[in-house]
N, C-alpha and C. Protein backbone atom coordinates (compact mmCIF):
# COMPACT_ATOMS: atom_id res chain seq x y z
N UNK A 1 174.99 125.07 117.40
CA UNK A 1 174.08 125.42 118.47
C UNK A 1 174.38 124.56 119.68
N UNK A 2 174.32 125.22 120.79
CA UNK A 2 174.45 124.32 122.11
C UNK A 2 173.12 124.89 123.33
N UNK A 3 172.92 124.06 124.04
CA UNK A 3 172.48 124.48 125.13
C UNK A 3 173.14 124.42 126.25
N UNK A 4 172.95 125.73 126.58
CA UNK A 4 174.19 126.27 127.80
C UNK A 4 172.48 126.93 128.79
N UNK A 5 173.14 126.94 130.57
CA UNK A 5 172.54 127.24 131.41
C UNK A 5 172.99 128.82 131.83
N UNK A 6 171.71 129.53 131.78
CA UNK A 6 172.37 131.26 132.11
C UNK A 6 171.66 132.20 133.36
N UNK A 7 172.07 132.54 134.35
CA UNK A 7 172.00 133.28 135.04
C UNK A 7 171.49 134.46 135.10
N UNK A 8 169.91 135.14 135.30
CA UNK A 8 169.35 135.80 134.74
C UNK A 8 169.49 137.00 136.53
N UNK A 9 170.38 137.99 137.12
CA UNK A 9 170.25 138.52 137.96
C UNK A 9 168.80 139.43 138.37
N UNK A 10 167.82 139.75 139.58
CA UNK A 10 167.39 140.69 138.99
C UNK A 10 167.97 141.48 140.46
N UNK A 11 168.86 142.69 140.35
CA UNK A 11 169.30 143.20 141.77
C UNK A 11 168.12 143.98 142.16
N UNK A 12 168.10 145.09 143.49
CA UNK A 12 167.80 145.93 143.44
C UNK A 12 168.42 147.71 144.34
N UNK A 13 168.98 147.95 143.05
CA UNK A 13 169.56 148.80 143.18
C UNK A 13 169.39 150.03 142.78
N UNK A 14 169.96 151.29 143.21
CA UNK A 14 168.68 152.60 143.28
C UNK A 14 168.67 152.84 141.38
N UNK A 15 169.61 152.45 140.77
CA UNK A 15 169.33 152.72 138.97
C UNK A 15 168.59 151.89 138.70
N UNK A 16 168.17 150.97 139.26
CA UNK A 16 166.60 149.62 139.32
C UNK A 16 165.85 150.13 139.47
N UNK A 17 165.71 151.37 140.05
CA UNK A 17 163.96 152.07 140.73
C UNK A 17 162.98 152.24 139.58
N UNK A 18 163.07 152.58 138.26
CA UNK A 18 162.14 152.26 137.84
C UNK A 18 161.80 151.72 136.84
N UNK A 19 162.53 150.55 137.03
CA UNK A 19 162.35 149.05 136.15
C UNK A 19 161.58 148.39 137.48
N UNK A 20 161.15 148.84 138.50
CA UNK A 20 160.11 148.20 139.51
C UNK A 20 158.87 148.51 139.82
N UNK A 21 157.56 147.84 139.60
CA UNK A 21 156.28 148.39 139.89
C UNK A 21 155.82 147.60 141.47
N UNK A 22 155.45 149.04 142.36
CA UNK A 22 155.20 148.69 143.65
C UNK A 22 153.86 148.87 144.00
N UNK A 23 153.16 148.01 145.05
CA UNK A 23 151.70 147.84 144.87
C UNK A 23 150.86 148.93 145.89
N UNK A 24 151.71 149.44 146.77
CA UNK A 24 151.59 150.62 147.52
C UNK A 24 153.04 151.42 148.14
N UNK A 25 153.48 151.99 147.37
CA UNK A 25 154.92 152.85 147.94
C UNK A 25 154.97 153.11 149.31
N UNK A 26 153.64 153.42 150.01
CA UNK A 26 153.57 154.12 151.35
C UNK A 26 154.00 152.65 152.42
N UNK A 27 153.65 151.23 152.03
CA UNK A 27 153.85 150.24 152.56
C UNK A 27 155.03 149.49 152.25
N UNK A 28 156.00 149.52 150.97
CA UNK A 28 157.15 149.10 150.67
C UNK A 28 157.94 150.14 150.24
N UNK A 29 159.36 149.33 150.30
CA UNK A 29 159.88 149.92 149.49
C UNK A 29 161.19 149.54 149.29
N UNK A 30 162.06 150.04 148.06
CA UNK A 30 163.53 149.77 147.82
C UNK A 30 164.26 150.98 149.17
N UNK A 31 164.94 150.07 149.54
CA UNK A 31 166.09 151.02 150.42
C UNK A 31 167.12 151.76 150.10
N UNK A 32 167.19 152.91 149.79
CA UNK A 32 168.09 153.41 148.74
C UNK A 32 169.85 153.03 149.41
N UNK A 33 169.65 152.96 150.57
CA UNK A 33 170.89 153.34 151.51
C UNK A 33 171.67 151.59 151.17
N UNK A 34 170.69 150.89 151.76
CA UNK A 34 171.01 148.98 151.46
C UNK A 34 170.98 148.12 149.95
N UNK A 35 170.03 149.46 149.30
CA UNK A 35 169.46 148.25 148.04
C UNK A 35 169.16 146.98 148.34
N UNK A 36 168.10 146.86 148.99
CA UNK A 36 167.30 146.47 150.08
C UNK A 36 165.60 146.57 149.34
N UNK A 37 164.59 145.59 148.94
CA UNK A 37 163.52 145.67 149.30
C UNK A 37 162.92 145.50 150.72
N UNK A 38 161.92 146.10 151.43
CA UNK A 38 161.83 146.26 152.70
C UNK A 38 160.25 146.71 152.86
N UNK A 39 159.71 146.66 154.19
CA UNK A 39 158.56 147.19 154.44
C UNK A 39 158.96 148.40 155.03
N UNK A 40 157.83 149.48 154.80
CA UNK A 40 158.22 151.08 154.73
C UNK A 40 158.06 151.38 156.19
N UNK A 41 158.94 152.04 157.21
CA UNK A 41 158.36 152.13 158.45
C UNK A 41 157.18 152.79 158.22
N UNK A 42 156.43 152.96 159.44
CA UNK A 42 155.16 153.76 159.32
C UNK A 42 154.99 154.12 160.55
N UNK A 43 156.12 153.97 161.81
CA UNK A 43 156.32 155.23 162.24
C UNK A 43 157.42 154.40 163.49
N UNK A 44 157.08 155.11 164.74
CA UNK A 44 157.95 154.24 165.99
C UNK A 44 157.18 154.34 166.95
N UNK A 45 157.43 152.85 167.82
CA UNK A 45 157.03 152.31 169.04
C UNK A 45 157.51 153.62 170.04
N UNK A 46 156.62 154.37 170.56
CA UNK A 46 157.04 154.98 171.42
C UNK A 46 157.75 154.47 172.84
N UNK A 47 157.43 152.83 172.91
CA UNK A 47 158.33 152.34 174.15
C UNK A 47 159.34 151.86 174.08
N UNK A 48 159.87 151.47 173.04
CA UNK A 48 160.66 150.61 172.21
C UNK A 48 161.51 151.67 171.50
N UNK A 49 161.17 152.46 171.54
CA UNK A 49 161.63 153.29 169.87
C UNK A 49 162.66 152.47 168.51
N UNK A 50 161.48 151.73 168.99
CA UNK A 50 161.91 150.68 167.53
C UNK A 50 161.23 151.22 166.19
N UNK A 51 161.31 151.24 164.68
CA UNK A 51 160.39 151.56 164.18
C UNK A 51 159.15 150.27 164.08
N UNK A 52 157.96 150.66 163.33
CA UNK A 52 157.17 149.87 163.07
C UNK A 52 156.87 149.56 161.70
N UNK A 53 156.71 148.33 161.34
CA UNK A 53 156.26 147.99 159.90
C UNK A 53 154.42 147.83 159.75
N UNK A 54 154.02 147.44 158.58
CA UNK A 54 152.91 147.29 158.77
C UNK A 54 152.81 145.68 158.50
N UNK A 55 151.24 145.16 159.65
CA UNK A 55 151.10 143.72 159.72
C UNK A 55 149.56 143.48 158.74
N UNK A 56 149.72 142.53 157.89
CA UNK A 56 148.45 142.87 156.98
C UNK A 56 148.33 141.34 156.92
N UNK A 57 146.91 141.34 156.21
CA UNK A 57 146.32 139.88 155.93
C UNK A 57 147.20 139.55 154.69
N UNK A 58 147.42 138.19 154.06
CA UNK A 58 148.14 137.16 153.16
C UNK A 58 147.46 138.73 151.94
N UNK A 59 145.92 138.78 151.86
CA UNK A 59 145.47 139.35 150.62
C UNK A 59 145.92 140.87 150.26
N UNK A 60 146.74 141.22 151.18
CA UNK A 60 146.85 142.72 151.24
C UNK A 60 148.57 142.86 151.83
N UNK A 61 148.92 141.53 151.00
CA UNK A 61 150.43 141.58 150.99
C UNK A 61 151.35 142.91 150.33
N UNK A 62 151.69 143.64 150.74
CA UNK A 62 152.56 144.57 149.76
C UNK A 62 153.49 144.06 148.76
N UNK A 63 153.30 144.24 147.80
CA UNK A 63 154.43 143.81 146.62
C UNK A 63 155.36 144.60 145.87
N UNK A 64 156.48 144.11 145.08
CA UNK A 64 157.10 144.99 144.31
C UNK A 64 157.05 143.65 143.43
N UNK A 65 156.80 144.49 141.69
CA UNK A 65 157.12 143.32 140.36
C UNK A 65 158.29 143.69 139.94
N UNK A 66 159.76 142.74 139.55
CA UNK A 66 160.75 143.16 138.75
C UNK A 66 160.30 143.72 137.92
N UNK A 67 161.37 144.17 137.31
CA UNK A 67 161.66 144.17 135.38
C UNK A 67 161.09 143.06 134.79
N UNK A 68 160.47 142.78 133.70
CA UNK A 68 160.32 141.85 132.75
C UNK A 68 161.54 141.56 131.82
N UNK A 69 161.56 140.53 132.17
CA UNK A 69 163.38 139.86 131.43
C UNK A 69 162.12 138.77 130.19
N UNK A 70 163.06 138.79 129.19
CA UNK A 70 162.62 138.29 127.84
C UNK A 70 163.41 137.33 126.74
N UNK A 71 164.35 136.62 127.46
CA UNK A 71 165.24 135.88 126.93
C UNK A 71 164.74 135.38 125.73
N UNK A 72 165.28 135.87 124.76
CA UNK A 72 164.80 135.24 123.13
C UNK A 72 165.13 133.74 122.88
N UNK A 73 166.73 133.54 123.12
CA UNK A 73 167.01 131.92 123.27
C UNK A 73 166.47 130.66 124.65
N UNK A 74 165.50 131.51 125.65
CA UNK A 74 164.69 130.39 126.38
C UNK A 74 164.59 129.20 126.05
N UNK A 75 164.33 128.25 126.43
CA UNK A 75 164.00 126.73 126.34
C UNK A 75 163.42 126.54 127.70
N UNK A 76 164.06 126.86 128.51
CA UNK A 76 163.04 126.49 129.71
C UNK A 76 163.64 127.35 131.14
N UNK A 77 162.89 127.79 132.26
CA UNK A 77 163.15 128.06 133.05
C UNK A 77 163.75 127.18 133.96
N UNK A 78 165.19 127.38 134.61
CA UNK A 78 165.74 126.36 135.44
C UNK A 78 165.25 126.36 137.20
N UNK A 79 166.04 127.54 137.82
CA UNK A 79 166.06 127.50 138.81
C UNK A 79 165.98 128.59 139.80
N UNK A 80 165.51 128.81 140.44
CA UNK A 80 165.18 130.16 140.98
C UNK A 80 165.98 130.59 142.76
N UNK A 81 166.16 131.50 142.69
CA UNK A 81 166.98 131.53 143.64
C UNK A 81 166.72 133.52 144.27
N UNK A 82 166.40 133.48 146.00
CA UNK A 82 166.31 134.27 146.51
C UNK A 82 167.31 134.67 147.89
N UNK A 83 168.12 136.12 147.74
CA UNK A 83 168.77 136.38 148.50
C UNK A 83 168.01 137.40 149.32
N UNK A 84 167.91 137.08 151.04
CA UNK A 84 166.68 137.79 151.52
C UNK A 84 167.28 137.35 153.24
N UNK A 85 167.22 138.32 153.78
CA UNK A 85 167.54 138.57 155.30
C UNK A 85 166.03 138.39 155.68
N UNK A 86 165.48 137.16 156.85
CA UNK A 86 164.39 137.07 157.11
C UNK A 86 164.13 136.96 158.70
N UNK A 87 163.97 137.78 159.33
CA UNK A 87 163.92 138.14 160.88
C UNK A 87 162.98 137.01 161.43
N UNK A 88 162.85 136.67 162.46
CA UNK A 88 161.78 135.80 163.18
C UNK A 88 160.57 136.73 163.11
N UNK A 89 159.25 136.07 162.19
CA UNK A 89 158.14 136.51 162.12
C UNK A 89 157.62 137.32 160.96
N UNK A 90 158.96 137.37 160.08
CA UNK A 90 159.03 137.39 158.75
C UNK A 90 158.71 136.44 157.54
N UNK A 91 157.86 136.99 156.43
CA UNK A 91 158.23 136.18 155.08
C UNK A 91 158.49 136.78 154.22
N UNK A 92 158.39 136.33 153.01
CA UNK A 92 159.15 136.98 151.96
C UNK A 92 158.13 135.89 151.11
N UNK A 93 156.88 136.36 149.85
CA UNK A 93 156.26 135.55 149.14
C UNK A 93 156.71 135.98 147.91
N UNK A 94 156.26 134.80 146.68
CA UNK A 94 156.22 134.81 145.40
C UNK A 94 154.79 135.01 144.25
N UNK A 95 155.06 135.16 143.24
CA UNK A 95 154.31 134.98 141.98
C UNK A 95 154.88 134.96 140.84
N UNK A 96 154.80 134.64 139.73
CA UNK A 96 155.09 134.67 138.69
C UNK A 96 154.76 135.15 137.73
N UNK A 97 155.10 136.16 136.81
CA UNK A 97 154.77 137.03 136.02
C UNK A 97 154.59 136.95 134.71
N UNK A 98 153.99 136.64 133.43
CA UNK A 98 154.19 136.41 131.96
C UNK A 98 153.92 137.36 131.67
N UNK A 99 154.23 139.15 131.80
CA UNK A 99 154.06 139.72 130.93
C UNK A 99 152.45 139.84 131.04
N UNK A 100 151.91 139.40 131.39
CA UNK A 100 149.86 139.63 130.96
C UNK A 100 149.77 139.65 132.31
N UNK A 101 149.55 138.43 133.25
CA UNK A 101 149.26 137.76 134.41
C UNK A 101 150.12 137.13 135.43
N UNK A 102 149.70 137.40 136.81
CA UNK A 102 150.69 136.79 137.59
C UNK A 102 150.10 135.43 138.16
N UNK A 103 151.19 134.48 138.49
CA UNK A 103 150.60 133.21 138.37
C UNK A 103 151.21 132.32 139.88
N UNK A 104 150.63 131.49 140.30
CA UNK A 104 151.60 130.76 140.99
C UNK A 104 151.28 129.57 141.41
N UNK A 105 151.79 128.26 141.80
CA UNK A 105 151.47 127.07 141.82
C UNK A 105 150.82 126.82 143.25
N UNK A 106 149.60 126.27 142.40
CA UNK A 106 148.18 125.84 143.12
C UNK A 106 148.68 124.44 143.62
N UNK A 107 148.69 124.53 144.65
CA UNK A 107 149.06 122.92 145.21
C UNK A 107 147.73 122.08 145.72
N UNK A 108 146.42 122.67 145.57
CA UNK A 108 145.27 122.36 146.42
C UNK A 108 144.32 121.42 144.80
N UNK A 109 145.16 121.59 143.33
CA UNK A 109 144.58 121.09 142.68
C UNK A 109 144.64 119.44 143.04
N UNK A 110 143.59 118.38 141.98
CA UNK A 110 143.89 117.21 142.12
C UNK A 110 145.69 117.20 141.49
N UNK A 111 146.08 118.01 140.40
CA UNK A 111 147.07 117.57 140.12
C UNK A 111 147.43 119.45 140.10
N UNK A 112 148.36 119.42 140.96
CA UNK A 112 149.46 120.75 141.08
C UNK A 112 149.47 121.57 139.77
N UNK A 113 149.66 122.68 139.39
CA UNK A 113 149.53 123.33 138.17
C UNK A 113 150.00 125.14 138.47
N UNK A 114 150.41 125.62 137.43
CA UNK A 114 150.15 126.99 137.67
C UNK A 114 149.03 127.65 137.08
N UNK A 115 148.33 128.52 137.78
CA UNK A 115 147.32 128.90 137.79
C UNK A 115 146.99 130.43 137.81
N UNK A 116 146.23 131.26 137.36
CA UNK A 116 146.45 132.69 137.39
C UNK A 116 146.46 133.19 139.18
N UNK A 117 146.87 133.84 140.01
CA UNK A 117 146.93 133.80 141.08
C UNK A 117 146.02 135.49 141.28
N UNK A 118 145.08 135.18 142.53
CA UNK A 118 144.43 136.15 143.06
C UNK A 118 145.44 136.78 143.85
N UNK A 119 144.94 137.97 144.68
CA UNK A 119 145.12 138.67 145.50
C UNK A 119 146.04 137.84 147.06
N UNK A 120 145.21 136.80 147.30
CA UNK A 120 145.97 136.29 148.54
C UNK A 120 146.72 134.90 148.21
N UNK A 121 146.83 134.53 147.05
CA UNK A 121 147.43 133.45 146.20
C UNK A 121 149.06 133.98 146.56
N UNK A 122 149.99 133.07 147.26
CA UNK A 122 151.40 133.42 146.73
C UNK A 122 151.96 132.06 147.32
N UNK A 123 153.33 132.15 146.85
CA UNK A 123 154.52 130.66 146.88
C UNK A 123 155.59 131.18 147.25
N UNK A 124 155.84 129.91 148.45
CA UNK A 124 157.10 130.62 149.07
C UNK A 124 158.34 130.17 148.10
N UNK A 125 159.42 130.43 148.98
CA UNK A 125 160.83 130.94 148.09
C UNK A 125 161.09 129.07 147.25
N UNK A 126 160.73 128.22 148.70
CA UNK A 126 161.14 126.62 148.27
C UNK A 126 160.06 126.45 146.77
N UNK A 127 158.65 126.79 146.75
CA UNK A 127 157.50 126.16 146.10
C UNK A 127 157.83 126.63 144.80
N UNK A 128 158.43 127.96 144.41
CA UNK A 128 159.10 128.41 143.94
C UNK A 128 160.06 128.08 142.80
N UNK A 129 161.09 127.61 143.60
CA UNK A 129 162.51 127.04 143.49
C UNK A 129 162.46 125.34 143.19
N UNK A 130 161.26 125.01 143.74
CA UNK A 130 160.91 123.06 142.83
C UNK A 130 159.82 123.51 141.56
N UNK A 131 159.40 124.19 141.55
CA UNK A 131 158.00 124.20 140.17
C UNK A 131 158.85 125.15 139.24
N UNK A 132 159.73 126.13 139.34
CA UNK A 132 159.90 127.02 138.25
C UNK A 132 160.58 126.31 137.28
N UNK A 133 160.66 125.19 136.73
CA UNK A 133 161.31 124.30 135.59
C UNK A 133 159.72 123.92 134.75
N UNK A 134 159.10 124.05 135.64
CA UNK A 134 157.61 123.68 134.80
C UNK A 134 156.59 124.88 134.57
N UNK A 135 157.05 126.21 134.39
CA UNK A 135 156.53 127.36 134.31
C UNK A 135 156.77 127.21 132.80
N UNK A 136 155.44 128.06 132.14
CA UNK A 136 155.82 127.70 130.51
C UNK A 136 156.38 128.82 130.01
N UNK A 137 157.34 128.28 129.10
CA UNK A 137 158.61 129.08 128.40
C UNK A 137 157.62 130.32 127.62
N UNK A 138 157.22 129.90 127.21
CA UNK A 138 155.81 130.55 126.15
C UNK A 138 155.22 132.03 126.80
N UNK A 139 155.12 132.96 126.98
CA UNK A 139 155.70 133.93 126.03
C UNK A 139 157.80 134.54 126.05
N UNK A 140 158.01 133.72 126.58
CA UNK A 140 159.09 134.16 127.07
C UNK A 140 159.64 135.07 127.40
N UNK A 141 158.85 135.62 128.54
CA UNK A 141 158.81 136.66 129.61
C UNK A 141 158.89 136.39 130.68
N UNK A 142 159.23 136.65 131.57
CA UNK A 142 159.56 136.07 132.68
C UNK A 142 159.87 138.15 134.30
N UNK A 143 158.69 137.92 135.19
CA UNK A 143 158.89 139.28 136.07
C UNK A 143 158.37 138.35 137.46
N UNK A 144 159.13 138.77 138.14
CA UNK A 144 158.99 138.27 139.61
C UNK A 144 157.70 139.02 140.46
N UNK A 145 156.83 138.82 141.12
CA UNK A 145 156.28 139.10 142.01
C UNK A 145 157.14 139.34 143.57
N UNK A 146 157.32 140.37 144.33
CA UNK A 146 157.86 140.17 145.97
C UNK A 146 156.96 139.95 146.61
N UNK A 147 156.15 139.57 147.40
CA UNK A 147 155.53 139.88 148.51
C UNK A 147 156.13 140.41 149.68
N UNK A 148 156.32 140.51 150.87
CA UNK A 148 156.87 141.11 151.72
C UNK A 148 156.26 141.68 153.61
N UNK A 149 155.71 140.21 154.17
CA UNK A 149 154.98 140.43 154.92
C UNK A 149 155.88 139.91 156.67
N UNK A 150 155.31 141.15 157.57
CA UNK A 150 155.57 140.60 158.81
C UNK A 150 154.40 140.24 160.09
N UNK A 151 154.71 139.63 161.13
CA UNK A 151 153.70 139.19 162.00
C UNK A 151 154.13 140.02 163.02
N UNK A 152 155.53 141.12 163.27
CA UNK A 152 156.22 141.46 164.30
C UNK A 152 156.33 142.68 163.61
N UNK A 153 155.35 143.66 164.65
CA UNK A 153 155.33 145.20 163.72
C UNK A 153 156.75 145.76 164.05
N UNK A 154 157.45 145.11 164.23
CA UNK A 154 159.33 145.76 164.50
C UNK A 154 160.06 145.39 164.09
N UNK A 155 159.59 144.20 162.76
CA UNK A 155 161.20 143.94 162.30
C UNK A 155 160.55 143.55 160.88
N UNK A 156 160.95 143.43 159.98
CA UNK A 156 160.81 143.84 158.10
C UNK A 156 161.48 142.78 157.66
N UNK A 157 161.23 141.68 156.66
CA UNK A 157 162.36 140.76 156.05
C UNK A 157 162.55 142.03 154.93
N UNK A 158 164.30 141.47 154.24
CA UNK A 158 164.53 142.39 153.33
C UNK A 158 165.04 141.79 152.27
N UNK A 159 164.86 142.29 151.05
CA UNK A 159 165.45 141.73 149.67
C UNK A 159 165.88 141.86 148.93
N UNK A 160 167.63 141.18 148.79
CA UNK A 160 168.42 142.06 148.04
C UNK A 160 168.53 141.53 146.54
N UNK A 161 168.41 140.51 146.28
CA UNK A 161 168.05 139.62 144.96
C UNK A 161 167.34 138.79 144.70
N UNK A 162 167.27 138.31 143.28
CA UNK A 162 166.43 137.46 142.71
C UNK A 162 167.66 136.94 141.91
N UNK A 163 167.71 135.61 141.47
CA UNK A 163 168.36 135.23 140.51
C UNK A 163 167.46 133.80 139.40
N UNK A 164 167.43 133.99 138.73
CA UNK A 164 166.64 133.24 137.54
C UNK A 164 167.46 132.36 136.74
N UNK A 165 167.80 131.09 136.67
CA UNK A 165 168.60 130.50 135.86
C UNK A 165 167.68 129.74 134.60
N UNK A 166 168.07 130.18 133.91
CA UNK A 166 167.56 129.46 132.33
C UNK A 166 168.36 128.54 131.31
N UNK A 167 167.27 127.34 130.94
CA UNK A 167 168.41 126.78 129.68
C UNK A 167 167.96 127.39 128.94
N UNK A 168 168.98 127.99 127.59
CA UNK A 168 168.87 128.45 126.50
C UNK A 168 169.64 127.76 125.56
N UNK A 169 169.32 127.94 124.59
CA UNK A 169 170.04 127.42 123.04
C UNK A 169 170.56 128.82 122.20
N UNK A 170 172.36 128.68 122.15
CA UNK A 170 172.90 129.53 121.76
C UNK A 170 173.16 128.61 120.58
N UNK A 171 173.59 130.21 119.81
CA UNK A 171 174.43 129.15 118.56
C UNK A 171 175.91 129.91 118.62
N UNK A 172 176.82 129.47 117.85
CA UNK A 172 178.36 129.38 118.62
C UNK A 172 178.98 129.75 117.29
N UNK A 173 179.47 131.17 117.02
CA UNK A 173 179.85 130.99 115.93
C UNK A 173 181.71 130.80 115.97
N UNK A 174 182.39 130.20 114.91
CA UNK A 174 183.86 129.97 115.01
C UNK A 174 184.11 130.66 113.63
């Protein structure tokens, strides 16, 4: 047996469409053309003829949840990593998924923790990327939350991956 570090991809690409649950289609969506998560136009600036996205409160973030990945040899979640084109006035939020509940790290406790996360609860890509080593292995499930919000009804951050690194314990046969 060894413990080796593994690379858990999650793309999104149009044979991905429905290994993804989206929290309003009419407000997000996968880009079939980019494979691209994105905010859905919802129509155009008639002065601009730019299109327009929609601008919403933190609680009424549009989301998409990966796939649920289930690594049997888990030991612990390593490192998290997001590939994402982010325009000025763009974000791009998180949560964390076990399969039951989505979760994400409460920084307002006396002592930091993950916590079941409400509606306007989310973690950016960094808060993310330092706490996901202390997310518990336990059920060993593991589905991403997107969020996907802009302040500039003309320009959309977009998202082309997720990547999840895990230690696991293989065993090695010779």
């Amino acid at each position: 047996m060894g413990r080796e570090r593994l690379t858990i991809p999650l793309v999104f690409e149009e044979a991905a469409r429905s290994t993804l649950t989206f929290s309003d289609p009419s407000l997000i969506r996968l880009n079939p053309d980019t494979n691209r998560l994105e905010l859905k136009n919802q129509g155009f600036n008639l002065v601009t003829g730019k299109p327009t996205y929609p601008v919403l409160a933190l609680a009424a973030t549009p989301w998409i949840r990966t796939r649920t990945v289930e690594p049997e040899a888990l030991r612990q979640w390593h490192s998290f990593w997001c590939e994402a084109q982010l325009p000025a006035g763009t974000s791009v939020l998180f949560k964390l998924n076990d399969g039951s509940n989505d979760y994400f790290w409460d920084v307002s406790l006396p002592t930091p923790a993950w916590v079941v996360a409400g509606a306007g609860d989310w973690n950016t890509h960094e808060e993310i990327a330092e706490h996901v080593a202390t997310f518990p292995p336990a059920p060993k499930k593991l589905a991403v939350v997107i969020g996907l919000a802009t302040t500039d009804p003309e320009v959309t951050p977009q998202v082309e991956a997720v990547d999840l690194l895990m230690e696991c314990e293989l065993e090695w046969f010779y």
